[in-house]
N, C-alpha and C. Protein backbone atom coordinates (compact mmCIF):
# COMPACT_ATOMS: atom_id res chain seq x y z
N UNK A 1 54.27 -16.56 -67.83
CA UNK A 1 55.25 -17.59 -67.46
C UNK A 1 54.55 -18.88 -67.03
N UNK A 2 53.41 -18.76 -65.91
CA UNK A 2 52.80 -20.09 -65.54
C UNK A 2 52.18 -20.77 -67.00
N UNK A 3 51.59 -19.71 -67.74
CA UNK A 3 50.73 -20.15 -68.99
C UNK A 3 51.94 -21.05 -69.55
N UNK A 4 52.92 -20.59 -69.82
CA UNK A 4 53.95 -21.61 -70.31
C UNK A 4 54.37 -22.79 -70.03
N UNK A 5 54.74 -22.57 -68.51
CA UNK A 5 54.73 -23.83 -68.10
C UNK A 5 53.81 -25.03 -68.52
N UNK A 6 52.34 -24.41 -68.05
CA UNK A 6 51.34 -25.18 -68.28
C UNK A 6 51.52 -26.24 -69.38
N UNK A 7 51.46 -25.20 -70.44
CA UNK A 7 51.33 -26.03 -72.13
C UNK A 7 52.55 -26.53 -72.21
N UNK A 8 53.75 -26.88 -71.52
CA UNK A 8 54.79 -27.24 -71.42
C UNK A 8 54.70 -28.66 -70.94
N UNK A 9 54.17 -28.78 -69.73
CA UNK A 9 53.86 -29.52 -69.42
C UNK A 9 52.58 -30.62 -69.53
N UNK A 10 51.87 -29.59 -70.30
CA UNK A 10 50.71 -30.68 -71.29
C UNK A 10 51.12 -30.94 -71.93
N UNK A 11 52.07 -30.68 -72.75
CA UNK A 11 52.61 -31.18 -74.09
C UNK A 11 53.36 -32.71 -73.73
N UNK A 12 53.97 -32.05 -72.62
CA UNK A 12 54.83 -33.23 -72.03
C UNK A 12 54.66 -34.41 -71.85
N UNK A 13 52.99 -34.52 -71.47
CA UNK A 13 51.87 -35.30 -70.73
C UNK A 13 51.54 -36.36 -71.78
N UNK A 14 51.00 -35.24 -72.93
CA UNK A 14 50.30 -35.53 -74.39
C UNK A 14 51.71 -36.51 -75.16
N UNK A 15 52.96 -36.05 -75.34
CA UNK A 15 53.67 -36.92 -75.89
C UNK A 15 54.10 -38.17 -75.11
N UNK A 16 53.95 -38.19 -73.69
CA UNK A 16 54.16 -39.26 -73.34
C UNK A 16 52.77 -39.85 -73.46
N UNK A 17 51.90 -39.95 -73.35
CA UNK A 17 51.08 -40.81 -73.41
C UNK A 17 50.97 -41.16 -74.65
N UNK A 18 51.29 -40.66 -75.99
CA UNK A 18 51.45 -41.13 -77.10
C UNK A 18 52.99 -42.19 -77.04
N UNK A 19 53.77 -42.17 -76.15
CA UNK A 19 54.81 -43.05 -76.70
C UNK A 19 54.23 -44.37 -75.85
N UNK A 20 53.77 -43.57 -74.65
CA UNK A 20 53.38 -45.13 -73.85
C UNK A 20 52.08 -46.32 -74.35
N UNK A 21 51.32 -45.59 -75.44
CA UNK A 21 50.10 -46.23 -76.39
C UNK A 21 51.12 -47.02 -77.51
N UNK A 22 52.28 -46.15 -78.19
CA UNK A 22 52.92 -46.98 -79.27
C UNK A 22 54.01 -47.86 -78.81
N UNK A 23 54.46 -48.24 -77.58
CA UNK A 23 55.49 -49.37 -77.18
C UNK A 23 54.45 -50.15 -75.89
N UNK A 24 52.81 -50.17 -75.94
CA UNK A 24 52.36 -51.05 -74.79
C UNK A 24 52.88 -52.29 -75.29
N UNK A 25 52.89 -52.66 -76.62
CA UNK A 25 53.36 -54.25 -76.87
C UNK A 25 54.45 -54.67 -76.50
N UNK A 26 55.59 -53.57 -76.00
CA UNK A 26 56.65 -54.00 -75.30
C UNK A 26 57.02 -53.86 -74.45
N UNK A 27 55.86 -53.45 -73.48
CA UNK A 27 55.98 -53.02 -72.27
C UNK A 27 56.57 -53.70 -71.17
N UNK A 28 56.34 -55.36 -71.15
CA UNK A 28 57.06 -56.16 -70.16
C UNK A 28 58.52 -56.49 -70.79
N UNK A 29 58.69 -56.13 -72.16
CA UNK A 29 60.38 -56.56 -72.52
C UNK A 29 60.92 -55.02 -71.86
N UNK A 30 60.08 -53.88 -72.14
CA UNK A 30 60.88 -53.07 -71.58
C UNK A 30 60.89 -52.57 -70.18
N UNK A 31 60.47 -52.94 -68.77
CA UNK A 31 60.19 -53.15 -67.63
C UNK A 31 61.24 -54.18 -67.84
N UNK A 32 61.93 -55.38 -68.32
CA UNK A 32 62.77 -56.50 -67.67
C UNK A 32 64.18 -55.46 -68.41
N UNK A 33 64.14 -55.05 -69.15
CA UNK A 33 65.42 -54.54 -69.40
C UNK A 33 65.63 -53.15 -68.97
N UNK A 34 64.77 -52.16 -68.27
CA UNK A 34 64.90 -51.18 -67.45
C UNK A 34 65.72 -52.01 -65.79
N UNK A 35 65.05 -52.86 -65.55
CA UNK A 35 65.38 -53.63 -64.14
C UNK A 35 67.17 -54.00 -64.80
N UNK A 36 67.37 -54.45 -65.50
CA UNK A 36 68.82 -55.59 -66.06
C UNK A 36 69.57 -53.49 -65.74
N UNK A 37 68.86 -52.52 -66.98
CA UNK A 37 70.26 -51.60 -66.95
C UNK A 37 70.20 -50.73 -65.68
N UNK A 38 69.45 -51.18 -64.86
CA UNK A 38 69.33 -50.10 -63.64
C UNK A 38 69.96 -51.05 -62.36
N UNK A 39 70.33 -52.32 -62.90
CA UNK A 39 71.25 -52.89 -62.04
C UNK A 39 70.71 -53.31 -60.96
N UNK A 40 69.71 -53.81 -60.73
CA UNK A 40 68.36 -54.30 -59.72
C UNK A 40 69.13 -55.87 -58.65
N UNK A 41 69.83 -56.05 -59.94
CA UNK A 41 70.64 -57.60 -59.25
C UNK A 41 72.21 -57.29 -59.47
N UNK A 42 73.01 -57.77 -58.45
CA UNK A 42 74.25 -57.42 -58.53
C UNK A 42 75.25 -57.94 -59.79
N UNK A 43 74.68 -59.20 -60.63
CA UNK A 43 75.24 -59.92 -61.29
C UNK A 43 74.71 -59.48 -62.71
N UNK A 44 73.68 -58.63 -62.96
CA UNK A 44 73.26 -57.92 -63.84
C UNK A 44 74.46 -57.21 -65.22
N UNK A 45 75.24 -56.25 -64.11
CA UNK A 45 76.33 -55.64 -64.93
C UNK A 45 77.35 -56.41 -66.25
N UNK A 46 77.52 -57.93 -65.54
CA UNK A 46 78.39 -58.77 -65.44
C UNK A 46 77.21 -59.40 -67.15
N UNK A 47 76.33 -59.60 -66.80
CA UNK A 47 75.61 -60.33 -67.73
C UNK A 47 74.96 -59.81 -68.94
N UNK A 48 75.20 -57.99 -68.64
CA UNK A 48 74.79 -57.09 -70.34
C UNK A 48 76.73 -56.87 -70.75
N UNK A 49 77.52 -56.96 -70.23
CA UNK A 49 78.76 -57.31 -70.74
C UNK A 49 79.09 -58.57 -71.51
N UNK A 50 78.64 -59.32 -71.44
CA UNK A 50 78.57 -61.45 -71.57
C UNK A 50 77.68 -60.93 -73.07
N UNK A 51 76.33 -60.46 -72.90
CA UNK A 51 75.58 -60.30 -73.90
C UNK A 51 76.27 -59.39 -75.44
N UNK A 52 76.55 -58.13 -74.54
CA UNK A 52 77.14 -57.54 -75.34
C UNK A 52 78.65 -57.82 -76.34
N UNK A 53 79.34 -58.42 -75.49
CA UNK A 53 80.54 -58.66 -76.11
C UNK A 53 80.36 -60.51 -76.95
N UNK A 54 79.28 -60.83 -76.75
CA UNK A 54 78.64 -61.93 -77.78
C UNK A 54 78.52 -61.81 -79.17
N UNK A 55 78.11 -60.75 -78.78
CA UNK A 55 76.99 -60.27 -80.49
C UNK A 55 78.15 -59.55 -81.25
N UNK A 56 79.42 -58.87 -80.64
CA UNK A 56 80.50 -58.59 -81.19
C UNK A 56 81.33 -59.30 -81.69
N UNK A 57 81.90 -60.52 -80.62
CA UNK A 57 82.56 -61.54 -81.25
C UNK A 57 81.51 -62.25 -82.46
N UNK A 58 80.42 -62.33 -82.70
CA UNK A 58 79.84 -63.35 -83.56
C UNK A 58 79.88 -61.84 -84.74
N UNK A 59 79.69 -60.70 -84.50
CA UNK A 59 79.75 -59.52 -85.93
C UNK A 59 81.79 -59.39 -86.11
N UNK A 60 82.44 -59.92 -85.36
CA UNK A 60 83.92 -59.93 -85.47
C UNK A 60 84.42 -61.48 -86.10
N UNK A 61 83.72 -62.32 -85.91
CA UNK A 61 83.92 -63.89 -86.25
C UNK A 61 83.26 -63.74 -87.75
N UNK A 62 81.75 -63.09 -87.94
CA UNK A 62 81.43 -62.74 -89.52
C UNK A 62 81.74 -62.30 -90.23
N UNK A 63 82.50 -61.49 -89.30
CA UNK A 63 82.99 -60.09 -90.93
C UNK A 63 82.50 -59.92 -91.91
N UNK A 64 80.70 -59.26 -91.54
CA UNK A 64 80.12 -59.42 -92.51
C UNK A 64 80.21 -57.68 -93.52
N UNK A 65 80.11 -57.74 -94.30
CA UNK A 65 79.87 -55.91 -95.14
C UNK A 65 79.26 -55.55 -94.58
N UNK A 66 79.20 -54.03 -95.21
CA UNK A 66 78.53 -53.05 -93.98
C UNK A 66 76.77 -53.31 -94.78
N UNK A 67 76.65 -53.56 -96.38
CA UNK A 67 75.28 -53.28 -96.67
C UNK A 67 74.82 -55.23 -96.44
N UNK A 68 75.57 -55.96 -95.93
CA UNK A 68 75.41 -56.86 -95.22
C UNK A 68 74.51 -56.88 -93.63
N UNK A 69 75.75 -55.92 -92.88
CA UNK A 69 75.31 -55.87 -91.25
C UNK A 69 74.07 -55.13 -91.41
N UNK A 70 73.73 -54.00 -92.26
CA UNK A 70 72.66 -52.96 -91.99
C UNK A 70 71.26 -53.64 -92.54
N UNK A 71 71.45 -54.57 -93.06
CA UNK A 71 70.15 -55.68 -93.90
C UNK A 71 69.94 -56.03 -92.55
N UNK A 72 70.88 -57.13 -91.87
CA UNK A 72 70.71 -58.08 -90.97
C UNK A 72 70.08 -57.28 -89.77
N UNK A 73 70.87 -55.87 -89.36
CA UNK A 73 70.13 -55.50 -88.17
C UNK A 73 68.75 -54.45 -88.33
N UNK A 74 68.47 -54.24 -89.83
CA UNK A 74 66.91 -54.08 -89.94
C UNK A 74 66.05 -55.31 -89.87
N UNK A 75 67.01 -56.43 -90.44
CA UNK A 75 66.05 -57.50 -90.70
C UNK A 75 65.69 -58.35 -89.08
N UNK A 76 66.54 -57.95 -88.50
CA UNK A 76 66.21 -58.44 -86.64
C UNK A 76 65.43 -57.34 -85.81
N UNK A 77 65.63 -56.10 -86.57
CA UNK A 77 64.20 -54.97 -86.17
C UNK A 77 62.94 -55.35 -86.43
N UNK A 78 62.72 -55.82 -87.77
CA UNK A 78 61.23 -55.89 -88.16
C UNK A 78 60.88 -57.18 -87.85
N UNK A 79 61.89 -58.21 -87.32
CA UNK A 79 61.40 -59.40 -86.82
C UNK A 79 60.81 -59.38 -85.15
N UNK A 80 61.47 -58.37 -84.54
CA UNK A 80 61.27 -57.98 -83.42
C UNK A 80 59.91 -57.19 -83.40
N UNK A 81 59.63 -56.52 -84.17
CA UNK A 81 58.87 -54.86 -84.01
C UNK A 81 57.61 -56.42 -84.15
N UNK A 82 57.61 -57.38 -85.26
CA UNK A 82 56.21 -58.46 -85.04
C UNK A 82 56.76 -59.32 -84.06
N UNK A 83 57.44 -60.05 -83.56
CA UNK A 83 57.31 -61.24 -82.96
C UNK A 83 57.07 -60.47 -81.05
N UNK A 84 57.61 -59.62 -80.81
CA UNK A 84 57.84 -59.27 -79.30
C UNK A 84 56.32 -58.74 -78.75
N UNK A 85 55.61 -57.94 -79.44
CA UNK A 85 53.95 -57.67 -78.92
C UNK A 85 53.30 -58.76 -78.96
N UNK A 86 53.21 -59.91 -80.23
CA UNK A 86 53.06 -61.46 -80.04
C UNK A 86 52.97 -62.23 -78.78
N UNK A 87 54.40 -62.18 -78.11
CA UNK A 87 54.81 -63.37 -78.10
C UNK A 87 55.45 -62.49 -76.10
N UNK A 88 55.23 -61.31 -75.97
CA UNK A 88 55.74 -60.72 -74.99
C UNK A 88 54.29 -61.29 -73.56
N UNK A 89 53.11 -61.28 -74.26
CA UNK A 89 51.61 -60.82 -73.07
C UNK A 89 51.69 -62.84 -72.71
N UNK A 90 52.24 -63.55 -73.86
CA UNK A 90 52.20 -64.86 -73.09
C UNK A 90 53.61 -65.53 -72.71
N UNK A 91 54.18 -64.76 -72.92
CA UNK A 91 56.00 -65.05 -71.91
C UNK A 91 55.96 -64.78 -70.83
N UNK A 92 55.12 -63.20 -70.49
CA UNK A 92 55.43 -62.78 -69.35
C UNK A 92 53.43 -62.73 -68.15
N UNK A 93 52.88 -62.80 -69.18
CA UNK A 93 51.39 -63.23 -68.73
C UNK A 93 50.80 -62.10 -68.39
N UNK A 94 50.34 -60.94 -69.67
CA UNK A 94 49.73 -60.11 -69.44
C UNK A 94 48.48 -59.77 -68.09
N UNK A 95 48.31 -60.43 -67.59
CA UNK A 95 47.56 -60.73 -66.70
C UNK A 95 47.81 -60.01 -64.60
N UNK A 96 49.80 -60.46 -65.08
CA UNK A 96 49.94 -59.80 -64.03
C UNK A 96 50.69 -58.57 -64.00
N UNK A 97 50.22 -57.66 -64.74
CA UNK A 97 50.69 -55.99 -64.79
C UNK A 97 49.66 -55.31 -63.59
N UNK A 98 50.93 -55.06 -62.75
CA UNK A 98 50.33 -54.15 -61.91
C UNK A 98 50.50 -52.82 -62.11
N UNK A 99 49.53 -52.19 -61.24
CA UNK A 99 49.76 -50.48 -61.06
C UNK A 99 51.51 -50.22 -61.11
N UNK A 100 51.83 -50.85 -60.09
CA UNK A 100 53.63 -50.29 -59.91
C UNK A 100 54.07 -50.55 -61.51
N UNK A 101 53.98 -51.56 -61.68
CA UNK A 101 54.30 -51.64 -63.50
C UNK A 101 54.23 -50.95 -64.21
N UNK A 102 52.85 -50.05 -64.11
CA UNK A 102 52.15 -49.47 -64.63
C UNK A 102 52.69 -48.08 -64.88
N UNK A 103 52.93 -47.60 -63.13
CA UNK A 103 53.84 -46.01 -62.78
C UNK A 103 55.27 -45.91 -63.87
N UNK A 104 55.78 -47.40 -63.58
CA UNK A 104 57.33 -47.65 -64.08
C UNK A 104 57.71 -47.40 -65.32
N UNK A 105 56.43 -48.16 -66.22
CA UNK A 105 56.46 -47.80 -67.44
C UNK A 105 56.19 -46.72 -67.98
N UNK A 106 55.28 -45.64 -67.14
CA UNK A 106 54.71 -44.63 -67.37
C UNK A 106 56.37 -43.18 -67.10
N UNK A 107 57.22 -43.40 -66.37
CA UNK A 107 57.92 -43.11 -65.51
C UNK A 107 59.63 -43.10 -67.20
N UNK A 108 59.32 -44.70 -66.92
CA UNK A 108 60.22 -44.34 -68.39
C UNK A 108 59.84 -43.75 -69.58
N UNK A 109 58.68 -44.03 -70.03
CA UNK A 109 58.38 -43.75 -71.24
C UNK A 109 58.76 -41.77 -71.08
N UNK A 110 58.21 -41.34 -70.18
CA UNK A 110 58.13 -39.78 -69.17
C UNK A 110 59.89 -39.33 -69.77
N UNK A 111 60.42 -40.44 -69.05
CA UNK A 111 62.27 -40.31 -69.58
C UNK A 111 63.24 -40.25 -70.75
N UNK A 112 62.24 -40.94 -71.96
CA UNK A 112 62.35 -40.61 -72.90
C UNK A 112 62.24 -39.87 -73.56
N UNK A 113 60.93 -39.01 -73.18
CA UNK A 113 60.62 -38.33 -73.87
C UNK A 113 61.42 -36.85 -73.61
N UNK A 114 61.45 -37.00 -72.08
CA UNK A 114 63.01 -35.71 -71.71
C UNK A 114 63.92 -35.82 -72.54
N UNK A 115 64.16 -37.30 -72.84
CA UNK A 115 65.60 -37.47 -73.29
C UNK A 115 65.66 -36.76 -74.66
N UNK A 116 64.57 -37.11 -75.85
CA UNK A 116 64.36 -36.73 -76.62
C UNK A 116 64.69 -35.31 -77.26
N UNK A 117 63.62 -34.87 -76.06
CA UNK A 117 63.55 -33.23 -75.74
C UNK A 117 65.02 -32.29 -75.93
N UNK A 118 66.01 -32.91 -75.05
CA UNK A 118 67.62 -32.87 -74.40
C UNK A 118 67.87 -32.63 -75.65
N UNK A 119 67.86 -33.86 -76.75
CA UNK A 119 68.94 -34.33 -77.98
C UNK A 119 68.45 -33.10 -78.40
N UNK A 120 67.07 -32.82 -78.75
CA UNK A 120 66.80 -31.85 -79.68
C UNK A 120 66.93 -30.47 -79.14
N UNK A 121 66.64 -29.98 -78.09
CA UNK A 121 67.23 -28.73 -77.29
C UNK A 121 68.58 -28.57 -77.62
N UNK A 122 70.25 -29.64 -77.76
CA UNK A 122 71.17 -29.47 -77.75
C UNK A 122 71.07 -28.88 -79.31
N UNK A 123 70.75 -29.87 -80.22
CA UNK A 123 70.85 -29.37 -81.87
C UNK A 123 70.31 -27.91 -82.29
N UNK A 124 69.19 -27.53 -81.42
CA UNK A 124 68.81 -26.37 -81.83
C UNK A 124 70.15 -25.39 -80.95
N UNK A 125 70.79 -25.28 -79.94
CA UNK A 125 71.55 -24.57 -79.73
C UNK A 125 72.59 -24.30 -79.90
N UNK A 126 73.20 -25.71 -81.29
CA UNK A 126 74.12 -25.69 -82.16
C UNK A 126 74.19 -24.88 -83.16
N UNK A 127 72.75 -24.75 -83.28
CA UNK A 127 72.57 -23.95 -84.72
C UNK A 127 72.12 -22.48 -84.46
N UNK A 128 72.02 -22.27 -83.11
CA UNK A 128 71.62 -21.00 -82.31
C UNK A 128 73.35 -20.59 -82.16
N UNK A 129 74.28 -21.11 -82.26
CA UNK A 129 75.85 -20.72 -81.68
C UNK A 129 76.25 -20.42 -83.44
N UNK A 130 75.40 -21.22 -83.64
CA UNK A 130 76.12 -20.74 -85.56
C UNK A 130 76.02 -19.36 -86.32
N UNK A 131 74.55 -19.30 -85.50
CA UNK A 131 73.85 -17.85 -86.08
C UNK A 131 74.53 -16.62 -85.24
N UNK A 132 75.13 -17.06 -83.93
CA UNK A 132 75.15 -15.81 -83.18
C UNK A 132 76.61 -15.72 -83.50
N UNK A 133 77.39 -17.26 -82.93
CA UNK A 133 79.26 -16.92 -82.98
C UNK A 133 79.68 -17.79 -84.40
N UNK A 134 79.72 -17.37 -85.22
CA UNK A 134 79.78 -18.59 -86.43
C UNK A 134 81.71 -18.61 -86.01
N UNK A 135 82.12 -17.98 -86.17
CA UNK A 135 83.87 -18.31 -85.57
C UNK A 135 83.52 -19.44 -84.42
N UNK A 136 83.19 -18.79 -83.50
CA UNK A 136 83.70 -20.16 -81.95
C UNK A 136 83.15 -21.13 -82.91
N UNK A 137 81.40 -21.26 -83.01
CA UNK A 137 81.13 -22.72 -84.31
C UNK A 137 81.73 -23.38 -85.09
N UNK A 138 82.27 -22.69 -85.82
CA UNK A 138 83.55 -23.03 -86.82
C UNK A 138 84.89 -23.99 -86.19
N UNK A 139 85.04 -23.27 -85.17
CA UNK A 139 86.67 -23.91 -84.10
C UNK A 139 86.34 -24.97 -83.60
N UNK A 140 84.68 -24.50 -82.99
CA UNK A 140 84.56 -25.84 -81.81
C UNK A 140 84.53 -27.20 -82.77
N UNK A 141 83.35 -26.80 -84.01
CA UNK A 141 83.00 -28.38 -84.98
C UNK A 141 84.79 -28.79 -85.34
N UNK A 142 85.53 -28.01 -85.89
CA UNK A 142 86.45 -28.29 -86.65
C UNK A 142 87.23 -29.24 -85.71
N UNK A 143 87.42 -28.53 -84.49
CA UNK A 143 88.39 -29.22 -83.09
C UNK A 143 87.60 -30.64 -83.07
N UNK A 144 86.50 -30.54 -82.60
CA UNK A 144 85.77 -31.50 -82.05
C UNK A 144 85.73 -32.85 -82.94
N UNK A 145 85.46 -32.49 -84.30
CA UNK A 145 85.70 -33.58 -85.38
C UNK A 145 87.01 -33.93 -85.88
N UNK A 146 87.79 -33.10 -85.97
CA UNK A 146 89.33 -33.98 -85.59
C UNK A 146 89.64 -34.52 -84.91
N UNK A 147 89.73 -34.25 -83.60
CA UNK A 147 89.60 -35.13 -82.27
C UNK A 147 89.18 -36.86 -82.88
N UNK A 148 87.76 -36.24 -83.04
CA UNK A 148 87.10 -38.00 -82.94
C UNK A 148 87.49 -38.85 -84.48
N UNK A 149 87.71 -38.08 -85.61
CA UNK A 149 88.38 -38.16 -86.43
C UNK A 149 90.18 -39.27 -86.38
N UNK A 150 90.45 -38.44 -85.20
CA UNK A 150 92.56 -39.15 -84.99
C UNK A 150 91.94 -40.32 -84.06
N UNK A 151 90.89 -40.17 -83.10
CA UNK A 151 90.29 -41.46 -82.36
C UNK A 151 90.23 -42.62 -83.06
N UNK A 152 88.69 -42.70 -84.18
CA UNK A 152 88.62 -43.23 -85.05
C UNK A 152 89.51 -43.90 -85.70
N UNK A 153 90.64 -43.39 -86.24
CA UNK A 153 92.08 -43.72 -86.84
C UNK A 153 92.85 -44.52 -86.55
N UNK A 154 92.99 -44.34 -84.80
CA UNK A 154 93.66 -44.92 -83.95
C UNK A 154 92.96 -46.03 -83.35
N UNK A 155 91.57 -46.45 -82.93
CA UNK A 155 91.20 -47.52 -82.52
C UNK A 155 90.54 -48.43 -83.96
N UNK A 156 90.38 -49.44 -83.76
CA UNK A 156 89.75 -50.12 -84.59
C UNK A 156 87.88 -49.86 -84.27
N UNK A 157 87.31 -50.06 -85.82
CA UNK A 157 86.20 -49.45 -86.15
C UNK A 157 85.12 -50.40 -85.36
N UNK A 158 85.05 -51.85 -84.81
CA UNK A 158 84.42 -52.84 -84.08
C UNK A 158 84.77 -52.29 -82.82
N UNK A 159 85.85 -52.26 -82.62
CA UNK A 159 86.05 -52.21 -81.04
C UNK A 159 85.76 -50.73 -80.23
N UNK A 160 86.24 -49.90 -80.79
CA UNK A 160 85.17 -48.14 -80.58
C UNK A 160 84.11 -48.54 -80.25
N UNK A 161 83.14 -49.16 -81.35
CA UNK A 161 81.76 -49.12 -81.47
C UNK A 161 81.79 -50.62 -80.27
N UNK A 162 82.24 -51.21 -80.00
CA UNK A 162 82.37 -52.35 -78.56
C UNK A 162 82.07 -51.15 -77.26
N UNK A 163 83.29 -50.66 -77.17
CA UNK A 163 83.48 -49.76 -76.03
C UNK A 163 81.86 -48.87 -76.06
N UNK A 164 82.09 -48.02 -76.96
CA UNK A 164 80.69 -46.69 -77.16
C UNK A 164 79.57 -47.37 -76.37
N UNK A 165 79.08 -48.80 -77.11
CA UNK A 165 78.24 -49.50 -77.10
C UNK A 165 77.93 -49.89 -74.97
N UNK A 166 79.07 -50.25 -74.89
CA UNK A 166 79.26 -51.15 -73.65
C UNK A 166 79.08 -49.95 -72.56
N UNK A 167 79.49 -48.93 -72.54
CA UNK A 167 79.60 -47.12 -72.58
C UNK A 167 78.01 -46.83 -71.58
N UNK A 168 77.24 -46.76 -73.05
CA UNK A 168 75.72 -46.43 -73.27
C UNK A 168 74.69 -47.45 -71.96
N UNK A 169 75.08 -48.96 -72.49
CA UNK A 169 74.62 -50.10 -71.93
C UNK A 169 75.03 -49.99 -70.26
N UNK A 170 75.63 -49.44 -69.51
CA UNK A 170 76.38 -49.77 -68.12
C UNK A 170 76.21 -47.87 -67.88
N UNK A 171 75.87 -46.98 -68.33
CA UNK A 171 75.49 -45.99 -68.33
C UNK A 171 74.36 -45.86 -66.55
N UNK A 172 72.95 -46.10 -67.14
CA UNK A 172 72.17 -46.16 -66.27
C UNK A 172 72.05 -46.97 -64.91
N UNK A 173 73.09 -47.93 -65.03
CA UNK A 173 73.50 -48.21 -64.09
C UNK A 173 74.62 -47.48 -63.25
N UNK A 174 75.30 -47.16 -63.46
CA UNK A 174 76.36 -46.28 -63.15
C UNK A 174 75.81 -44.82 -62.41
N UNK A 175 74.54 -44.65 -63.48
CA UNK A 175 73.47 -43.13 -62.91
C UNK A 175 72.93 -43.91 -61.41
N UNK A 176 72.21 -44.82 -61.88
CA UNK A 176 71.55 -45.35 -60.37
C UNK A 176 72.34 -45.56 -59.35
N UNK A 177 73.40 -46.40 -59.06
CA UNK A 177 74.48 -46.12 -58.23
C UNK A 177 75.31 -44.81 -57.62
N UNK A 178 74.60 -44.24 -58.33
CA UNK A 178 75.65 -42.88 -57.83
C UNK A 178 76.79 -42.48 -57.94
N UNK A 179 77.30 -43.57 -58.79
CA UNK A 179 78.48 -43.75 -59.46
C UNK A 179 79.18 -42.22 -60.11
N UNK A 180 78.08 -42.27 -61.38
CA UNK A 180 78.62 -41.17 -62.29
C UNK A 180 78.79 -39.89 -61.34
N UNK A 181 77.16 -39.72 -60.34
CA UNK A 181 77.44 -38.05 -59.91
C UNK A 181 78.56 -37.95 -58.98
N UNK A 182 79.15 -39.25 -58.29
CA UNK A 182 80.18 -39.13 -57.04
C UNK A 182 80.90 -38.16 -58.05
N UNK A 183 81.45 -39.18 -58.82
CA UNK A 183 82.79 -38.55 -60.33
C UNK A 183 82.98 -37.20 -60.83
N UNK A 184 81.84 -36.74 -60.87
CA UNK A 184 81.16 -35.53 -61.38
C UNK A 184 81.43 -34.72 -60.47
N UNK A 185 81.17 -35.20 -58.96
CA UNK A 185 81.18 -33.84 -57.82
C UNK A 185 82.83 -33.70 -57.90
N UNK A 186 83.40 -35.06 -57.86
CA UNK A 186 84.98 -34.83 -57.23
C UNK A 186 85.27 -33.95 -58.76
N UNK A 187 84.93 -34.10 -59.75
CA UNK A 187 85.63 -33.62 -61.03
C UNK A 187 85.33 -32.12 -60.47
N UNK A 188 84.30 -31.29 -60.36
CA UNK A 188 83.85 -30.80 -60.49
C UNK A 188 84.58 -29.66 -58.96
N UNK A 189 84.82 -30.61 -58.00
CA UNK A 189 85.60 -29.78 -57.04
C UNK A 189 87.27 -29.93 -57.12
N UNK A 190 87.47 -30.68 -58.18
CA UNK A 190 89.38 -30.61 -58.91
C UNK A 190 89.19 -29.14 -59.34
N UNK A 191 88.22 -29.06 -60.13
CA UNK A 191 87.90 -27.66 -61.24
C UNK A 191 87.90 -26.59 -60.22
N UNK A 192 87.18 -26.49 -59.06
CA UNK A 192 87.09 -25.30 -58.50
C UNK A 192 88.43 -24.85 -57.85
N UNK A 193 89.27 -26.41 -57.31
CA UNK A 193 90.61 -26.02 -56.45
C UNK A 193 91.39 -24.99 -57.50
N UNK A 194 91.39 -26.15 -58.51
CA UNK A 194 92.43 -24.86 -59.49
C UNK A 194 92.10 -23.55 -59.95
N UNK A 195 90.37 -23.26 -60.20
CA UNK A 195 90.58 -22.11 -60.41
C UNK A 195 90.50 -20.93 -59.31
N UNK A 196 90.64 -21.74 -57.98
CA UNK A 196 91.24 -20.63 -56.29
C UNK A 196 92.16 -20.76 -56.64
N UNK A 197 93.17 -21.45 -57.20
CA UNK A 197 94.48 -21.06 -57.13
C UNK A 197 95.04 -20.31 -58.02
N UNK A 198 94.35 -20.30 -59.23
CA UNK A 198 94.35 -19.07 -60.11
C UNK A 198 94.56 -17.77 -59.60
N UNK A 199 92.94 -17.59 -58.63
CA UNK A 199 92.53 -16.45 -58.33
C UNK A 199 93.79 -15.78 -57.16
N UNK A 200 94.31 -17.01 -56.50
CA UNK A 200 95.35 -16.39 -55.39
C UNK A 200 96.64 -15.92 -56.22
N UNK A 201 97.06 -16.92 -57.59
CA UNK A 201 97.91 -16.64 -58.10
C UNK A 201 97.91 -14.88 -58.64
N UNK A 202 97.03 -14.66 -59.20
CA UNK A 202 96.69 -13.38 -59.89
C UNK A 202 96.78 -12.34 -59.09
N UNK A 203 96.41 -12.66 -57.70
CA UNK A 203 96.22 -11.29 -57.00
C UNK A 203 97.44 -11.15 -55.97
């Protein structure tokens, strides 16, 4: 069991230090936008909303095609992926990265790579529920994609992807505040009242 851990946690070590070698060129864009979604300034929230709902109205004012939008937002990837390692060490003055910088970046990059981990832990236990309950599999995908399916239907295809978007973006802030887990505990003690009252009902 410790042996596991171990290589678990070297592995852990080993892939983060590989992500934190392939994004050092964006290391101070991503340190200023960890600070913006972790809500560091109170007026923060207010100003990835302003941003966000910009770039919507100007993709809602274009109405551009879809093999239109998907050109444009590769073609602002690969302008980014060269101009930001460029143009990031004399914006922000490579010079003054400190240790704390240093932890922070080390700290997210660490978070990603959990995160990573998460997405792919969930997919493999999708396909672990397929092999074992292929019925519940069957109900849950079928339910679950109708659902988002009559969603889809019902909202418009910009404004979903507005919301989702705006969702994701105000997310980590919401985690840092304590926001989400308050929500979570009260949800979470609605769930228990009712099922004591189950249990009194039954007996």
């Amino acid at each position: 069991m410790a042996d596991a851990d171990n290589r678990s946690t070297n592995l852990l070590a080993g892939e983060t230090a590989s992500l934190e070698e392939h994004l050092q060129g964006w290391g101070e864009v991503i340190l200023v936008a960890d600070r913006a979604l972790r809500w560091e300034k109170s007026w923060f929230p207010a100003a990835i909303i302003v941003a966000v709902s910009s770039v919507f109205l100007m993709v809602y004012y274009l109405d551009p095609s879809v093999l239109s939008g998907v050109s444009c937002f590769i073609l602002f990837l690969c302008l980014a992926d060269y101009l930001v390692p460029t143009l990031a060490p004399r914006i922000f003055g490579s010079n003054k990265w400190t240790t704390e910088q240093q932890q922070r970046f080390h700290e997210i990059c660490s978070n990603l790579v959990k995160t990573r981990r998460r997405v792919v832990g969930w997919w493999k236990r999708l396909f672990a529920l397929k092999e074992e309950k292929p019925k519940m599999y069957f109900m849950t995908m079928i339910s679950s994609l109708a659902v988002v399916a009559w969603i889809g239907q019902q909202v418009h295809n910009l404004l979903l992807t507005y919301f989702i978007v705006s969702c994701l973006l105000l997310l980590p802030g919401l985690n840092n505040q304590g926001i989400v887990s308050k929500y979570i505990g009260m949800g979470k003690k609605e769930i228990n009242k009712l099922l004591k009252q189950k249990e009194k009902k039954n007996e």
